[in-house]
Protein backbone atom coordinates (compact mmCIF):
# COMPACT_ATOMS: atom_id res chain seq x y z
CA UNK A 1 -3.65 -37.24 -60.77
CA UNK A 2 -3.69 -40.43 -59.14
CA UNK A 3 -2.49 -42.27 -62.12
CA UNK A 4 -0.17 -39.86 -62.76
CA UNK A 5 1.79 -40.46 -58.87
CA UNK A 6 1.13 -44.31 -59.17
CA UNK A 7 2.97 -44.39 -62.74
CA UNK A 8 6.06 -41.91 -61.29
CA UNK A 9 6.09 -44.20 -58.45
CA UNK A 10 6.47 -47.25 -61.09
CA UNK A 11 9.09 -45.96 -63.29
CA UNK A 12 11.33 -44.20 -60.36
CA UNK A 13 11.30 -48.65 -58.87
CA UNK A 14 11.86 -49.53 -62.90
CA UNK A 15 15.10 -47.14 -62.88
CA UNK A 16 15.99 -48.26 -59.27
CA UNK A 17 16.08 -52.26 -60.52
CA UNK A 18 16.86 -51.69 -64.07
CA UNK A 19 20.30 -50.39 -62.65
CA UNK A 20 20.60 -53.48 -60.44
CA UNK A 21 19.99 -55.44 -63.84
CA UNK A 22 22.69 -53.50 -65.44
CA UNK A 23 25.28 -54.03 -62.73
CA UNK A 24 24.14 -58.10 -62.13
CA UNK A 25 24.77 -58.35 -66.11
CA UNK A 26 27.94 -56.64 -65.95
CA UNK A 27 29.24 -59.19 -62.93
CA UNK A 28 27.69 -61.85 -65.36
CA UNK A 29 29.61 -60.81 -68.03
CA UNK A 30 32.73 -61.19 -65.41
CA UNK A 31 31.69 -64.71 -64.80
CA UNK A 32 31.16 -66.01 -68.01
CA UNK A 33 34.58 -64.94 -68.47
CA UNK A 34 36.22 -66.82 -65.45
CA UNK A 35 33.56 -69.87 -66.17
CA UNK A 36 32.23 -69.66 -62.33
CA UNK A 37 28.99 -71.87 -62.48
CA UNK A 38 28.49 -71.58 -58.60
CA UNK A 39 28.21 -67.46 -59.54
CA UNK A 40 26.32 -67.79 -62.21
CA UNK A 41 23.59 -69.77 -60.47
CA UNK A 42 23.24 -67.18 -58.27
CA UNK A 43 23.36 -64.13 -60.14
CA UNK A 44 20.82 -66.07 -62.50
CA UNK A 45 18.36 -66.60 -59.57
CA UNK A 46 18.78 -62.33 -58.83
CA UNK A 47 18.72 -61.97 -62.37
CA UNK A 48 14.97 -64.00 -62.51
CA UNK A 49 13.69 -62.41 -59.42
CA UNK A 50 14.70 -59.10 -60.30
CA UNK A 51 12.92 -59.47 -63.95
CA UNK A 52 9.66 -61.08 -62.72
CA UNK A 53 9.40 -57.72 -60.96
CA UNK A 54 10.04 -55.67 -63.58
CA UNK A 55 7.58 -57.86 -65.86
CA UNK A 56 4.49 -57.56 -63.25
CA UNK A 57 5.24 -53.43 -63.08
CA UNK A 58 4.83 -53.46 -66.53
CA UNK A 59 1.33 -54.56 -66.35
CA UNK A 60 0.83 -52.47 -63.31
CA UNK A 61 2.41 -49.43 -65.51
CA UNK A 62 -0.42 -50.28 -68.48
CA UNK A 63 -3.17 -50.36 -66.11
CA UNK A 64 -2.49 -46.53 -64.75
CA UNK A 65 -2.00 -45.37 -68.68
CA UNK A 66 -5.16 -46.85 -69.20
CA UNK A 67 -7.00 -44.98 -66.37
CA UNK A 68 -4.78 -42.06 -67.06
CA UNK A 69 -6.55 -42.21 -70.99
CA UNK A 70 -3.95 -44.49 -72.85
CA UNK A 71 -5.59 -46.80 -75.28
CA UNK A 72 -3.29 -49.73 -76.23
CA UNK A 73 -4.86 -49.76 -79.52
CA UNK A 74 -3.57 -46.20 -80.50
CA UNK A 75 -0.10 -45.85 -80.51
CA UNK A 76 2.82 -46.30 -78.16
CA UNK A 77 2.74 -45.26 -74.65
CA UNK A 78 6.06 -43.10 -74.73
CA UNK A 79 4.25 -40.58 -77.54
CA UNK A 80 1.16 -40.81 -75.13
CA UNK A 81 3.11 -39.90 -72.27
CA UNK A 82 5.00 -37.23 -74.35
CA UNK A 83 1.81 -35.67 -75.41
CA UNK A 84 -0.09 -35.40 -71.81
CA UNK A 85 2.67 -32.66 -71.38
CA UNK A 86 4.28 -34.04 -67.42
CA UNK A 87 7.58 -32.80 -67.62
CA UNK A 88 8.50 -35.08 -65.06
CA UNK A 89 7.10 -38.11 -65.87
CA UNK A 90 8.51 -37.45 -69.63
CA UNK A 91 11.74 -37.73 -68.04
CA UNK A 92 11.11 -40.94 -66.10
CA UNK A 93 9.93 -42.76 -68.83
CA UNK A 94 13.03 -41.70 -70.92
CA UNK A 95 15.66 -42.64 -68.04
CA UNK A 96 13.52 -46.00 -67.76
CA UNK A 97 13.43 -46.50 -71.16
CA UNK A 98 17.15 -46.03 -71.63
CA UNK A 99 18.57 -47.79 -68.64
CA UNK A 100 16.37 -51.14 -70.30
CA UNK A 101 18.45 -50.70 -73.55
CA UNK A 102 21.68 -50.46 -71.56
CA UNK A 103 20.19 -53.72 -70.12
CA UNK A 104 19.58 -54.80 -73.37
CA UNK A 105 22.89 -54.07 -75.11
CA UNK A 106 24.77 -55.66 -71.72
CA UNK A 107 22.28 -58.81 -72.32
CA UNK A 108 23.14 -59.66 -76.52
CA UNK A 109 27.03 -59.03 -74.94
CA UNK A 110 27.04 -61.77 -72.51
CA UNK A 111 24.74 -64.09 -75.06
CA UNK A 112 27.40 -63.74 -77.77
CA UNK A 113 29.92 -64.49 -75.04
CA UNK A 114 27.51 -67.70 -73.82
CA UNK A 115 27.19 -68.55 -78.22
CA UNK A 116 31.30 -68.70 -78.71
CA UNK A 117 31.53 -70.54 -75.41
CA UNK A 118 29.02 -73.59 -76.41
CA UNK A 119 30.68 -73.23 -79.78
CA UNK A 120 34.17 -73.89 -78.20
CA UNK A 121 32.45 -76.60 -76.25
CA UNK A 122 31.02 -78.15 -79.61
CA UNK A 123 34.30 -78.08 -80.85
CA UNK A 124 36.36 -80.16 -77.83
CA UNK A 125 33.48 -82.66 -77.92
CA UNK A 126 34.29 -83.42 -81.32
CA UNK A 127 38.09 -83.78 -80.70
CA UNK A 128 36.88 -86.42 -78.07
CA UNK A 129 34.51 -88.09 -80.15
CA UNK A 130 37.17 -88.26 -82.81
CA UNK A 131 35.65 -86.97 -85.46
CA UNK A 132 37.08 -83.67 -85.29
CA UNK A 133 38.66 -83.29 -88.99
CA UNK A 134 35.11 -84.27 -90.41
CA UNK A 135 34.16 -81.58 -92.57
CA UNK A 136 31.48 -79.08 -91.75
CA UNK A 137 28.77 -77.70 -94.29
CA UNK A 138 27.16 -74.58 -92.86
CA UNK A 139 23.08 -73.76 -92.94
CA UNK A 140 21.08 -71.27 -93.67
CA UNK A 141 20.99 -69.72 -90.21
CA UNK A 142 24.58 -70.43 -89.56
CA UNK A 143 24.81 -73.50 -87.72
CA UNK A 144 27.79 -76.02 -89.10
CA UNK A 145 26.79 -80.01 -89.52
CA UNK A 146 29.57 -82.45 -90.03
CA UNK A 147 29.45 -84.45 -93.31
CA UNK A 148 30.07 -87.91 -92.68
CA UNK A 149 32.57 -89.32 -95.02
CA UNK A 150 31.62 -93.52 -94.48
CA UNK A 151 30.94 -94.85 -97.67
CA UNK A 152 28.51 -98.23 -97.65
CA UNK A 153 29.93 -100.20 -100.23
CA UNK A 154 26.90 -102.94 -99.79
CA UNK A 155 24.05 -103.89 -97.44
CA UNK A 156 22.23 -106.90 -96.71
């Protein structure tokens, strides 16, 4: 039963800081919009603390499964957790488990945001460079390369 308290105890601080996460990646989100790099250093350096923490109860979290009768090697721990039949630690697990893909989903948001903002700053730097009406072939994954139109007519 031990196990069982320690691993409550685990996922009720995972729900308490995974809505911390959600609410620092939401005022990200804010900040990426308004450019604020002294904010976003900041909420970067909560952000980092706040998912080492999270990272190191993970382990924590595998280590009580295991003495609770989890083996790694046989399935996932949600249908593990499902099948020991806690009620209440069933429901943790699910809360924990969806406030981290709210986390998620909040997270690929403010990474396309940071993806059209390096675009648009790939874009100005070719304006200064000059060689903004250069055309652009496109790769596999997406990325564009300008195609150098300079001809060498001879070399010595």
């Amino acid at each position: 039963m031990a196990a069982i308290d320690d691993l409550k105890a685990l996922l009720h601080k995972d729900i308490q800081q995974l809505e911390q996460l959600g609410g620092l990646l939401a005022s990200e989100k804010q900040l990426l919009k308004t450019s604020d790099m002294a904010g976003l250093e900041v909420l970067t350096r909560e952000k980092n603390h706040l998912l080492n923490e999270v990272r190191e109860r993970a382990k924590r979290k595998i280590h009580a499964l295991v003495a609770m009768g989890f083996n790694p090697r046989h399935g996932q721990p949600s249908t593990f957790i499902r099948a020991a039949g806690v009620e209440e630690l069933t429901q943790l697990w699910n809360e924990a488990e969806n406030r981290l893909k709210a986390c998620q989903r909040l997270n690929q948001v403010n990474g396309r945001i940071i993806g059209n903002l390096q675009q648009r700053l790939g874009r100005l730097t070719e304006i200064f460079r000059g060689c903004a009406d250069q055309a652009k072939l496109y790769g596999a994954k997406g990325q564009s390369t300008a195609v150098s139109h300079k001809t060498v007519l001879a070399s010595a």
